[in-house]
PDB file of N, CA and C in Angstrom:
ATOM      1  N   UNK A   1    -102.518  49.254 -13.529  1.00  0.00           N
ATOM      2  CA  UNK A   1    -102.766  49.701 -12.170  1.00  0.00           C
ATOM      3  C   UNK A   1    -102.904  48.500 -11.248  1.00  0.00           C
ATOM      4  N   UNK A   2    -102.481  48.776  -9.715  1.00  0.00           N
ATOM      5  CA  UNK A   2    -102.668  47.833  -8.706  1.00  0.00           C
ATOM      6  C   UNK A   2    -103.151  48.976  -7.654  1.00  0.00           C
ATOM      7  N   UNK A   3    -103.699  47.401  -7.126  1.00  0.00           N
ATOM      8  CA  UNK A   3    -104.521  48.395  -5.745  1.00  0.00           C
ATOM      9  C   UNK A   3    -103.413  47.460  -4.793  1.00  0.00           C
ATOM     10  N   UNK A   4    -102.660  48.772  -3.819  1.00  0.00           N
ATOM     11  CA  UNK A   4    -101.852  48.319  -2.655  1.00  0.00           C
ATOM     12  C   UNK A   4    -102.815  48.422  -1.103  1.00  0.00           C
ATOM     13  N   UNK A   5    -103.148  47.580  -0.102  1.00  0.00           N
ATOM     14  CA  UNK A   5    -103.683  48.188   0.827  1.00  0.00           C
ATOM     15  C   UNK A   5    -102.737  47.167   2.153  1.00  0.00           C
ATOM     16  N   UNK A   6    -102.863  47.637   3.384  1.00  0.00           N
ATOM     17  CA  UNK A   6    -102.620  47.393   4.423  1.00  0.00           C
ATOM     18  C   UNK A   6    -103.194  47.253   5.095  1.00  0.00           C
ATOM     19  N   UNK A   7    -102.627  45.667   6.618  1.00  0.00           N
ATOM     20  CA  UNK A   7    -103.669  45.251   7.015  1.00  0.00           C
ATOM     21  C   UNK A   7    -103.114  45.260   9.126  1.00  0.00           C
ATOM     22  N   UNK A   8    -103.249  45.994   9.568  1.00  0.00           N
ATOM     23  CA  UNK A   8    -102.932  45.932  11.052  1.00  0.00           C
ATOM     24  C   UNK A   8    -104.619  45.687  12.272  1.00  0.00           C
ATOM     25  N   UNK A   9    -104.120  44.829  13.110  1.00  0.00           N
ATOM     26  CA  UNK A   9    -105.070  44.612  13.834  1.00  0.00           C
ATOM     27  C   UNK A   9    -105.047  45.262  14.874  1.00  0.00           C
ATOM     28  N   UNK A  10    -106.268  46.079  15.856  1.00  0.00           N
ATOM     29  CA  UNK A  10    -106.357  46.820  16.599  1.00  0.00           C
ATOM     30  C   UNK A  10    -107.213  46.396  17.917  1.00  0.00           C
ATOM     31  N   UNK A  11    -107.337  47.336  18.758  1.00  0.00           N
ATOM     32  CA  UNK A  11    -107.948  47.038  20.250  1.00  0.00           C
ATOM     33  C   UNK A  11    -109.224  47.477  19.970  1.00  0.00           C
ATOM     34  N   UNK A  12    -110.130  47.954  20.865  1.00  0.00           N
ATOM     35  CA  UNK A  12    -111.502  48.689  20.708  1.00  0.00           C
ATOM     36  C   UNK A  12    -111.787  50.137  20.542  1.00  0.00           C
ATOM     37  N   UNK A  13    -110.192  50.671  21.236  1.00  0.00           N
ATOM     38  CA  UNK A  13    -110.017  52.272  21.340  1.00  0.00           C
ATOM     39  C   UNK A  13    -109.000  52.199  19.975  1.00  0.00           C
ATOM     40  N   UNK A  14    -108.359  51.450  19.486  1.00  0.00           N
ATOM     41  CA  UNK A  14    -107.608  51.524  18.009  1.00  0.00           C
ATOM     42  C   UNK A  14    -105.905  51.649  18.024  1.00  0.00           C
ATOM     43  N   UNK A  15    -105.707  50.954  19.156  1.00  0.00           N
ATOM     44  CA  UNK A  15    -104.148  51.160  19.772  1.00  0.00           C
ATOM     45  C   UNK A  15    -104.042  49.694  18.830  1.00  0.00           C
ATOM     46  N   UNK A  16    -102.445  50.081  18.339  1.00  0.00           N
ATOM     47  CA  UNK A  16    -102.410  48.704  17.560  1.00  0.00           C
ATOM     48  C   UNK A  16    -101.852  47.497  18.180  1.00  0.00           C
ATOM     49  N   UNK A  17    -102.184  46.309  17.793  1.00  0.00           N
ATOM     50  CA  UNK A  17    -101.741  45.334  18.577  1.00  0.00           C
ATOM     51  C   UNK A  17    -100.605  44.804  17.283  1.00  0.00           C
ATOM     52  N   UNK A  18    -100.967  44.469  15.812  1.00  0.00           N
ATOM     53  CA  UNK A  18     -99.996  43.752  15.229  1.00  0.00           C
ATOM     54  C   UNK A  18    -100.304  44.502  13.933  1.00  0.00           C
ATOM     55  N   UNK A  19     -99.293  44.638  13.452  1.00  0.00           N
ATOM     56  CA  UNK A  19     -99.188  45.178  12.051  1.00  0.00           C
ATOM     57  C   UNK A  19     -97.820  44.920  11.458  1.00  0.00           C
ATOM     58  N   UNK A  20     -97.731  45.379  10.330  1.00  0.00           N
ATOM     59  CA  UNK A  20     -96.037  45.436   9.551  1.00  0.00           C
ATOM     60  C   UNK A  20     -95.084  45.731  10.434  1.00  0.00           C
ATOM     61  N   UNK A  21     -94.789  46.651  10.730  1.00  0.00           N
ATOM     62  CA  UNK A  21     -93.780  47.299  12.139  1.00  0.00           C
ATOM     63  C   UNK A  21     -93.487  46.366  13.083  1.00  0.00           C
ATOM     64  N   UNK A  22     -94.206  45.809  13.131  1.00  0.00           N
ATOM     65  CA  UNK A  22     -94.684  44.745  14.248  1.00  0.00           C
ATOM     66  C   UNK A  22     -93.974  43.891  14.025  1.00  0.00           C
ATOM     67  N   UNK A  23     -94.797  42.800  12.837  1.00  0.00           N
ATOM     68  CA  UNK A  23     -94.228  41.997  12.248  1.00  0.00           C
ATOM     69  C   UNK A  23     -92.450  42.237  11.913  1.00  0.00           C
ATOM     70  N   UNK A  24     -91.929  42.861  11.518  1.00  0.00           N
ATOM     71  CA  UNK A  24     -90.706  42.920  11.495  1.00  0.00           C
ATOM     72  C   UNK A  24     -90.214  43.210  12.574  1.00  0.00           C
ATOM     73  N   UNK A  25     -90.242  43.712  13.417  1.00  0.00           N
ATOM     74  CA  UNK A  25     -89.342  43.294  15.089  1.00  0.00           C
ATOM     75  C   UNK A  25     -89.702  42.253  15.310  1.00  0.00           C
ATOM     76  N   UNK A  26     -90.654  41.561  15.450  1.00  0.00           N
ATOM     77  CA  UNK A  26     -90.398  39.883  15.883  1.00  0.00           C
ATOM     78  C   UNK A  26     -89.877  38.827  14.899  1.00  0.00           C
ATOM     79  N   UNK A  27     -89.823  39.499  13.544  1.00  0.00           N
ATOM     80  CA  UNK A  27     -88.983  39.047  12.442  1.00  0.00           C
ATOM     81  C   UNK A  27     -87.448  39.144  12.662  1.00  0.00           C
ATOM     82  N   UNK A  28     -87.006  40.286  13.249  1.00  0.00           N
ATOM     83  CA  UNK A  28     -86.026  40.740  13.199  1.00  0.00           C
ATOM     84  C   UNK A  28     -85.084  40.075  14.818  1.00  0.00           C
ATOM     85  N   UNK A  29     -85.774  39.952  15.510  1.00  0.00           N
ATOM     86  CA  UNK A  29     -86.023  39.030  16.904  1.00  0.00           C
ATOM     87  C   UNK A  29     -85.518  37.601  16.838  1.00  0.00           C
ATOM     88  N   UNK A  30     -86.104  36.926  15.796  1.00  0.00           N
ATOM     89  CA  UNK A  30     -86.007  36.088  15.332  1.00  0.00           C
ATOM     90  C   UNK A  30     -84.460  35.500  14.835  1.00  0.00           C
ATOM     91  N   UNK A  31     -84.212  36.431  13.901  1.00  0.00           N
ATOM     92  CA  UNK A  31     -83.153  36.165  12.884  1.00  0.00           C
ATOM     93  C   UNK A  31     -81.786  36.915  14.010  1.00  0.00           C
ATOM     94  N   UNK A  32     -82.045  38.064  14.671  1.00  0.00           N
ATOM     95  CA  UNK A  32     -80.868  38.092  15.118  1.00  0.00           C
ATOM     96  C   UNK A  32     -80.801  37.912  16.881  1.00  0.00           C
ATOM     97  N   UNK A  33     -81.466  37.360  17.238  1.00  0.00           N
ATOM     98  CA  UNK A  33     -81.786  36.291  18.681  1.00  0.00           C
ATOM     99  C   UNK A  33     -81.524  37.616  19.733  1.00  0.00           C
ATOM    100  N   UNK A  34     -81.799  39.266  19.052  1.00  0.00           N
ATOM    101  CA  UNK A  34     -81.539  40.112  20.197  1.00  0.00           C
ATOM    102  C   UNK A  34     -82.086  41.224  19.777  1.00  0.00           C
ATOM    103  N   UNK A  35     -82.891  41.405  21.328  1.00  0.00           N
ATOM    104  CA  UNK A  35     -83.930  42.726  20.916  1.00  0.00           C
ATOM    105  C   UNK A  35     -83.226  43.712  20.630  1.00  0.00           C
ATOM    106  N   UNK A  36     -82.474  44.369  20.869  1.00  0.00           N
ATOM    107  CA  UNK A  36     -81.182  45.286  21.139  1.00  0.00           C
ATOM    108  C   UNK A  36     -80.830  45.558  19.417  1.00  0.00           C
ATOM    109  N   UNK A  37     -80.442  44.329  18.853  1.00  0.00           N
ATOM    110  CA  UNK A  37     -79.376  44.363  17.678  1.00  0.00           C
ATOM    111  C   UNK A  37     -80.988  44.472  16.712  1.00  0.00           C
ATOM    112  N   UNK A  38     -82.219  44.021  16.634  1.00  0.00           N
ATOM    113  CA  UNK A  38     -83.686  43.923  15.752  1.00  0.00           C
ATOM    114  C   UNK A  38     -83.831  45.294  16.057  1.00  0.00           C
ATOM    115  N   UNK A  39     -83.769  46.272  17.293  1.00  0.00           N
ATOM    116  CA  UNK A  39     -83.959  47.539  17.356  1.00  0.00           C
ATOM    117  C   UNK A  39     -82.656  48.516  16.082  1.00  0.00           C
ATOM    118  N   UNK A  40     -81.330  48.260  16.225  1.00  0.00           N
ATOM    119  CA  UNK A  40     -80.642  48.843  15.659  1.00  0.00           C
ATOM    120  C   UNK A  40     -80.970  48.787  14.009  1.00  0.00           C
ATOM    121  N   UNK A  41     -81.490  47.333  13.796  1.00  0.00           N
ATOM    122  CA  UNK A  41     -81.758  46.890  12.460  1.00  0.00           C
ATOM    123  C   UNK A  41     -82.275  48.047  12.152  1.00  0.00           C
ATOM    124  N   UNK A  42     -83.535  48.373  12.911  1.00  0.00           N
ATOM    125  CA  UNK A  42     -84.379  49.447  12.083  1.00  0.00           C
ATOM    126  C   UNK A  42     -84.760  50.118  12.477  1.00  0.00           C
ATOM    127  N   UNK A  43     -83.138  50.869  13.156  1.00  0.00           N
ATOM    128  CA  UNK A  43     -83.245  52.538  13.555  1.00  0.00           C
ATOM    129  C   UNK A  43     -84.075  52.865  14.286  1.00  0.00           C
ATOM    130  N   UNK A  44     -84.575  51.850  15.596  1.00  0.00           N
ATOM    131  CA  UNK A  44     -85.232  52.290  16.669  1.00  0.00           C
ATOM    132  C   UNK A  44     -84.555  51.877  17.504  1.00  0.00           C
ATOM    133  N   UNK A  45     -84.999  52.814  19.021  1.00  0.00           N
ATOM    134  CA  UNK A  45     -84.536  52.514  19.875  1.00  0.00           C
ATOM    135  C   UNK A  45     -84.959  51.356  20.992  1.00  0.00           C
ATOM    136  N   UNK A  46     -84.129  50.931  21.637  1.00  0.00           N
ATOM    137  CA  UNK A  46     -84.719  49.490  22.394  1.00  0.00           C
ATOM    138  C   UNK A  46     -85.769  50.041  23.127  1.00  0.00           C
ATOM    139  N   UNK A  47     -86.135  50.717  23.563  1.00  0.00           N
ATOM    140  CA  UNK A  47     -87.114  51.404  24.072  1.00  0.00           C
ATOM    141  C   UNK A  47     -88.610  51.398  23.639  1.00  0.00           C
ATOM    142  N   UNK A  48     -88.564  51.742  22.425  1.00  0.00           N
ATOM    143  CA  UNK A  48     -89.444  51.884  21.310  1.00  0.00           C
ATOM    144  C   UNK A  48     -89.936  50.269  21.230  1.00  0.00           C
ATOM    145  N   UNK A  49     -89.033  49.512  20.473  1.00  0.00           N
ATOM    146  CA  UNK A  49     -89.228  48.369  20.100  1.00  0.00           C
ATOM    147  C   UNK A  49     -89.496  47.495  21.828  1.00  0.00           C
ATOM    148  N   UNK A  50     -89.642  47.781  22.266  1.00  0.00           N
ATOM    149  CA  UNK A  50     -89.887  47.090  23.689  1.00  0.00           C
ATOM    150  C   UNK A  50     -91.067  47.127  24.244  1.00  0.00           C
ATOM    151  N   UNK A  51     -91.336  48.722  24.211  1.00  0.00           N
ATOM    152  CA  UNK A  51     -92.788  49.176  24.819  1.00  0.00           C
ATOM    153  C   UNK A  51     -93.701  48.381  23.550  1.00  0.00           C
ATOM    154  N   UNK A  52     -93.179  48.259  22.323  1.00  0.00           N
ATOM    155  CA  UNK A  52     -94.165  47.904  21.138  1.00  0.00           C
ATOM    156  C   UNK A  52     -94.171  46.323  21.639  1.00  0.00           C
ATOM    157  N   UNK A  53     -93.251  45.644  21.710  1.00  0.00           N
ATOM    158  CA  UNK A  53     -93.419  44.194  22.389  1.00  0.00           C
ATOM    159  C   UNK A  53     -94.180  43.720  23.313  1.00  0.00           C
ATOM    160  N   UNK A  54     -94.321  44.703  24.355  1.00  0.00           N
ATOM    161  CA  UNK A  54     -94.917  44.844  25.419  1.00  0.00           C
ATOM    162  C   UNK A  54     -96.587  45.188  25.313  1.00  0.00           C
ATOM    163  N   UNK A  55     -96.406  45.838  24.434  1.00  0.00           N
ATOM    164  CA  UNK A  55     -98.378  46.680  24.352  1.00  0.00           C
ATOM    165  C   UNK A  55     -98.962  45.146  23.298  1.00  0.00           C
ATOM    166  N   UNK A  56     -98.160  44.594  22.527  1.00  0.00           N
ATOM    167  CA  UNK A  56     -98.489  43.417  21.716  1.00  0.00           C
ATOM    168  C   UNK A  56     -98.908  42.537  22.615  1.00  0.00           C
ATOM    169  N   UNK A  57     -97.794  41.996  23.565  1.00  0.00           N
ATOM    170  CA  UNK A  57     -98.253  40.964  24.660  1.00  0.00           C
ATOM    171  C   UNK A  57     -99.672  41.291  25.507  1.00  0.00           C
ATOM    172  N   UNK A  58     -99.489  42.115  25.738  1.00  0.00           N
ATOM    173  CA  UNK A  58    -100.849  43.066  26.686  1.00  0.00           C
ATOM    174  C   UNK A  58    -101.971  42.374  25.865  1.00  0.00           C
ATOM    175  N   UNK A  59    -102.653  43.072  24.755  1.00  0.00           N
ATOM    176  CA  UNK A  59    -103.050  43.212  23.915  1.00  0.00           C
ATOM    177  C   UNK A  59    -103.326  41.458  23.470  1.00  0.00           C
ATOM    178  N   UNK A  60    -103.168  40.937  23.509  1.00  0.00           N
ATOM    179  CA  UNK A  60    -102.476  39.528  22.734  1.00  0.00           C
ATOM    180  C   UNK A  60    -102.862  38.807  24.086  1.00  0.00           C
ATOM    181  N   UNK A  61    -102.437  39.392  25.096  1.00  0.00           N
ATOM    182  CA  UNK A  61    -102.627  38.131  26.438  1.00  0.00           C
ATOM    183  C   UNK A  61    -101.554  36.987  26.485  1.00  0.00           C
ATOM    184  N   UNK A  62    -100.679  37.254  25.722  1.00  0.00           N
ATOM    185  CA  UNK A  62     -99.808  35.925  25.831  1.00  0.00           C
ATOM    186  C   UNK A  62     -98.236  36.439  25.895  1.00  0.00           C
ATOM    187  N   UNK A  63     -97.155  36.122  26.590  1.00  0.00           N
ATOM    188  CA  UNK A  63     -95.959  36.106  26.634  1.00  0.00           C
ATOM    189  C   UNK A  63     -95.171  35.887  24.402  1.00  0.00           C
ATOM    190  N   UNK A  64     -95.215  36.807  24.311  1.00  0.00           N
ATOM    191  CA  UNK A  64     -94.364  36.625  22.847  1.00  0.00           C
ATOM    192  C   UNK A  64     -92.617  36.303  22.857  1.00  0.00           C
ATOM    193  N   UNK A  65     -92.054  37.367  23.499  1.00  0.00           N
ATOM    194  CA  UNK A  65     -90.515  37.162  23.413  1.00  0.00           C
ATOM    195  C   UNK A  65     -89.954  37.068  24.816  1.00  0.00           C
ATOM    196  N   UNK A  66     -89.152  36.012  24.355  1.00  0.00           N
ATOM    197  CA  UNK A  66     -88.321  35.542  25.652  1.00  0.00           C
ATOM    198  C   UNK A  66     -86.697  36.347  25.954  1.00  0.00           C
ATOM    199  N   UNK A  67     -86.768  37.233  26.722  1.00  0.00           N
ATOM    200  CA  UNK A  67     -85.078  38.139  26.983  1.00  0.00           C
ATOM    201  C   UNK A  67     -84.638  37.562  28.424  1.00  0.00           C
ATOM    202  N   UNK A  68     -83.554  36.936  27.351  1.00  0.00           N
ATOM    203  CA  UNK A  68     -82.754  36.413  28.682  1.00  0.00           C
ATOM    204  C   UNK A  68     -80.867  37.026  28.324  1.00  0.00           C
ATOM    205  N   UNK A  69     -80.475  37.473  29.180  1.00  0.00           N
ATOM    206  CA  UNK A  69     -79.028  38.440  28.980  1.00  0.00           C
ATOM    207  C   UNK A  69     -77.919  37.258  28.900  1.00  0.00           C
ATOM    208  N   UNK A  70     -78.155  35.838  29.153  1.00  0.00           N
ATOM    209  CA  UNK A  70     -77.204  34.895  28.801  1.00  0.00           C
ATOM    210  C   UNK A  70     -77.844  33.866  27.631  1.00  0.00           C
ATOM    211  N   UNK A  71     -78.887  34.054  26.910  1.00  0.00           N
ATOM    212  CA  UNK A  71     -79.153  33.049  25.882  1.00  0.00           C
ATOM    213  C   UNK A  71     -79.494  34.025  24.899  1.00  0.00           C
ATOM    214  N   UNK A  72     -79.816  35.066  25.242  1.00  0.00           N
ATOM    215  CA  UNK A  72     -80.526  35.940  24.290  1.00  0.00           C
ATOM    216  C   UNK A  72     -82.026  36.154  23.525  1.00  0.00           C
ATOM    217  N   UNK A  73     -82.778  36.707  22.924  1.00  0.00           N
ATOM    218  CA  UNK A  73     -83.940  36.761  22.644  1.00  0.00           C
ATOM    219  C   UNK A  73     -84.256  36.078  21.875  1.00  0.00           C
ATOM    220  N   UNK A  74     -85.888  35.294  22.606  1.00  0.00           N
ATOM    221  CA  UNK A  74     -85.857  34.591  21.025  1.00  0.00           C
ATOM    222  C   UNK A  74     -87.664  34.155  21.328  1.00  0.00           C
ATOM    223  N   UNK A  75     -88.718  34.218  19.933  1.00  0.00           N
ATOM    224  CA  UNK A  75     -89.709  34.067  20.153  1.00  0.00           C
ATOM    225  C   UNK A  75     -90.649  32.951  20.741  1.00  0.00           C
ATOM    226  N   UNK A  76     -91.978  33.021  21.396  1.00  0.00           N
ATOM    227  CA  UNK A  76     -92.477  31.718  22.009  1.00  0.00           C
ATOM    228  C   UNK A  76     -93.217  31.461  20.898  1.00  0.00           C
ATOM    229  N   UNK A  77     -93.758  30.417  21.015  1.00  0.00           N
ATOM    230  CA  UNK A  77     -94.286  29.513  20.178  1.00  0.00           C
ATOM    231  C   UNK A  77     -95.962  30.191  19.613  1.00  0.00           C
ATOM    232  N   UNK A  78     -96.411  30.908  20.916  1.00  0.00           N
ATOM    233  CA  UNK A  78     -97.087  31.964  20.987  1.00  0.00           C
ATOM    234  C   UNK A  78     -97.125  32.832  19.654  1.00  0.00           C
ATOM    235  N   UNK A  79     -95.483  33.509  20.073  1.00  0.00           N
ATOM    236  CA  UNK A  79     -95.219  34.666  18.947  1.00  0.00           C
ATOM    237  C   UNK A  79     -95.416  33.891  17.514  1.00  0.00           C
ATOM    238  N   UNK A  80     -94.682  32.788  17.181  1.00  0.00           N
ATOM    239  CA  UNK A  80     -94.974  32.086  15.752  1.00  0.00           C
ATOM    240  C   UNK A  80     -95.820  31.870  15.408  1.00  0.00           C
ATOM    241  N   UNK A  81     -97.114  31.369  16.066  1.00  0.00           N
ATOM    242  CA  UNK A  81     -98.575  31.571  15.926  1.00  0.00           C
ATOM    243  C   UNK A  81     -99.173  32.280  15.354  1.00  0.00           C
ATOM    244  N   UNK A  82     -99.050  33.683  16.098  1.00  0.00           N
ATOM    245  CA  UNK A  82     -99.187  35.103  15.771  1.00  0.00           C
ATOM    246  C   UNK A  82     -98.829  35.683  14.482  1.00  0.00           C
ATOM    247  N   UNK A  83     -97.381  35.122  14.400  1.00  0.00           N
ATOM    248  CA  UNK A  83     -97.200  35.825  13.021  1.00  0.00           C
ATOM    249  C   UNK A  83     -97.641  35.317  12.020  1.00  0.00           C
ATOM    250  N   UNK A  84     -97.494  33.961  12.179  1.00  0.00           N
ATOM    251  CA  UNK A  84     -98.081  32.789  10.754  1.00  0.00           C
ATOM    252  C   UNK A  84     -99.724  33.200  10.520  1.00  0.00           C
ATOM    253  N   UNK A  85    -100.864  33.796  11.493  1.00  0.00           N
ATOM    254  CA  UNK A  85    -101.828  33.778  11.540  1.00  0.00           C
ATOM    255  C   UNK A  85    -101.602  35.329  10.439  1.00  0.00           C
ATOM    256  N   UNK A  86    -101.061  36.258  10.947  1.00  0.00           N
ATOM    257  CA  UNK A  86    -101.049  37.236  10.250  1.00  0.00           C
ATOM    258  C   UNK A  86    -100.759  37.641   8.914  1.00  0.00           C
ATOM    259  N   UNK A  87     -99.367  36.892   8.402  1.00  0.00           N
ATOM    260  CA  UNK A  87     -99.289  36.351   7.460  1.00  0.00           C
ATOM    261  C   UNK A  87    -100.491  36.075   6.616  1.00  0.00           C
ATOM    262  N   UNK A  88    -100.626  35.444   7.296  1.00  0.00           N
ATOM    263  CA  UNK A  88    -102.259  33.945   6.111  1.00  0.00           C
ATOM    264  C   UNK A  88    -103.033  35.765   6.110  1.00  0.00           C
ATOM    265  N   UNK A  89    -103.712  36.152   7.278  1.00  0.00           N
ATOM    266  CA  UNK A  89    -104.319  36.964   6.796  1.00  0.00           C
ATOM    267  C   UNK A  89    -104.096  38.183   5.854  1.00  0.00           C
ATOM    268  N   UNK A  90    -102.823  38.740   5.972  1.00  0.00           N
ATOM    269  CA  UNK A  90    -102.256  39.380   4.888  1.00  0.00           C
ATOM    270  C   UNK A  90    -102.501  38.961   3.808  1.00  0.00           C
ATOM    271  N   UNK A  91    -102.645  38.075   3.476  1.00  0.00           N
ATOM    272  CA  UNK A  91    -102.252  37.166   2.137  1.00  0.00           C
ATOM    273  C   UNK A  91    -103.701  36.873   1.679  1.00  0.00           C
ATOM    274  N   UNK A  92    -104.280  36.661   2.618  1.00  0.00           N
ATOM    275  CA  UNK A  92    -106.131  36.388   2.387  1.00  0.00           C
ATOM    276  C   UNK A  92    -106.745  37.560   1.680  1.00  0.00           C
ATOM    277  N   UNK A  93    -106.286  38.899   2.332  1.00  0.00           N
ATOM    278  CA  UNK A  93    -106.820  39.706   2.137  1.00  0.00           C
ATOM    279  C   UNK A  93    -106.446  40.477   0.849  1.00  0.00           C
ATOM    280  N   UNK A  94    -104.812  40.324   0.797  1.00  0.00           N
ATOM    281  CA  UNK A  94    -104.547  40.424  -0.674  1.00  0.00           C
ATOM    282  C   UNK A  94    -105.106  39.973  -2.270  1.00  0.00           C
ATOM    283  N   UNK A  95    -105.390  38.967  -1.595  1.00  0.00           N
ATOM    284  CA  UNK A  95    -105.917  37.708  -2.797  1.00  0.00           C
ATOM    285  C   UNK A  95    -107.301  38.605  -2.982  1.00  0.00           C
ATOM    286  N   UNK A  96    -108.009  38.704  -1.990  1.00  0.00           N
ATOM    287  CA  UNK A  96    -109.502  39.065  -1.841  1.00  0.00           C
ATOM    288  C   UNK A  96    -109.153  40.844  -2.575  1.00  0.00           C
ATOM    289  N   UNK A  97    -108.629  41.239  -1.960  1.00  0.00           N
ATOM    290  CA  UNK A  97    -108.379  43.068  -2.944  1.00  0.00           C
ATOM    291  C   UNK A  97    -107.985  42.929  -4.168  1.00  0.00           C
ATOM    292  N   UNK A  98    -107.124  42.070  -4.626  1.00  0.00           N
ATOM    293  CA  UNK A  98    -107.070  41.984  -6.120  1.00  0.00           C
ATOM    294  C   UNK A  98    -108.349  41.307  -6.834  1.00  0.00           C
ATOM    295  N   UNK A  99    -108.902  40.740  -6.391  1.00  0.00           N
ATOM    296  CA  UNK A  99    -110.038  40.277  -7.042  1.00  0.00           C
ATOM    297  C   UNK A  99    -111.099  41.184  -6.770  1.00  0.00           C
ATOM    298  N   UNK A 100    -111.477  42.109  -6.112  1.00  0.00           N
ATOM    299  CA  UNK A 100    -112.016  42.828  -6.505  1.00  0.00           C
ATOM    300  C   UNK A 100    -112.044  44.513  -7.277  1.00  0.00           C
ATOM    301  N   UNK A 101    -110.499  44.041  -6.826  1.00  0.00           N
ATOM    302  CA  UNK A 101    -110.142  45.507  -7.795  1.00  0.00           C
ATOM    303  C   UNK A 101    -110.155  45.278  -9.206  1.00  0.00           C
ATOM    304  N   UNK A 102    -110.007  43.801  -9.686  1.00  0.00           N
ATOM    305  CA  UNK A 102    -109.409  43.471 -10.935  1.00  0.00           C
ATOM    306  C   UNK A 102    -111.509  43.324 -11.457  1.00  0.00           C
ATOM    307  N   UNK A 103    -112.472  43.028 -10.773  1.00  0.00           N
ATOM    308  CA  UNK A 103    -113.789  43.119 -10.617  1.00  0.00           C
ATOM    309  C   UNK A 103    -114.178  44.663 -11.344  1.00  0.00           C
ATOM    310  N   UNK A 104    -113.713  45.683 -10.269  1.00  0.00           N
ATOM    311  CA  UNK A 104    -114.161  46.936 -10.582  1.00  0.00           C
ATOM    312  C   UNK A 104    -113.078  47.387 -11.925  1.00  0.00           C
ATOM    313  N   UNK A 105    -112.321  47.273 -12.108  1.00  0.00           N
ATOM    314  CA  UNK A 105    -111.427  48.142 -12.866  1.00  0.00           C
ATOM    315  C   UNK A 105    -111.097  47.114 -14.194  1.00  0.00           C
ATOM    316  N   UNK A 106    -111.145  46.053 -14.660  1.00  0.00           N
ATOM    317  CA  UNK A 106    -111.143  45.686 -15.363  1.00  0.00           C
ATOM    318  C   UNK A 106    -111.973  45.785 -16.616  1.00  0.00           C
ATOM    319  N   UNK A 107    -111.574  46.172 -17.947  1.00  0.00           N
ATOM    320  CA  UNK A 107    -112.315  46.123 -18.753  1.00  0.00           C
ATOM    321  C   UNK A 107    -112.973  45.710 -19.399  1.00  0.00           C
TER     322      UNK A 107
END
């Protein structure tokens, strides 16, 4: 057995600011330098993936993705921050749930 859990960060009322979903549109941002083509990736609409960009920045206080219609999209230094921080914490917290699952459930 494994214990799987998930880790998204929230506001005070519980609107999300960054999570998996998340993380992969600015992943996806990234790799294909266009919000447009990171939306098609994964069957959302630019719409969707925009307002979610948008409630992140809000939320976040900082400018994440840069859309420009002659260079194309691409993240601020901001956004890399963000994700690398999330990352680590993903990963923190993983480390920390297996050790205590492997605590409780181990024989």
């Amino acid at each position: 057995m494994k214990l799987r859990s998930a880790q998204w960060i929230v506001d005070d009322e519980g609107k999300t600011i960054m999570g998996n979903g998340r993380l992969r549109i600015f992943e996806n941002i990234e790799v294909t330098g266009s919000i447009n083509k990171a939306a098609k990736k994964m069957k959302m609409s630019y719409k969707a993936v925009w307002s979610k960009i948008k409630a992140t920045e809000t939320h976040y206080g900082k400018q994440l993705v840069i859309a420009d219609k002659k260079d194309g999209s691409h993240l601020t230094e901001d956004a890399r921050e963000l994700l690398e921080k999330f990352r680590t914490l993903k990963e923190r917290c993983r480390t920390q749930d297996d050790m205590v699952f492997d605590e409780i459930f181990s024989d």
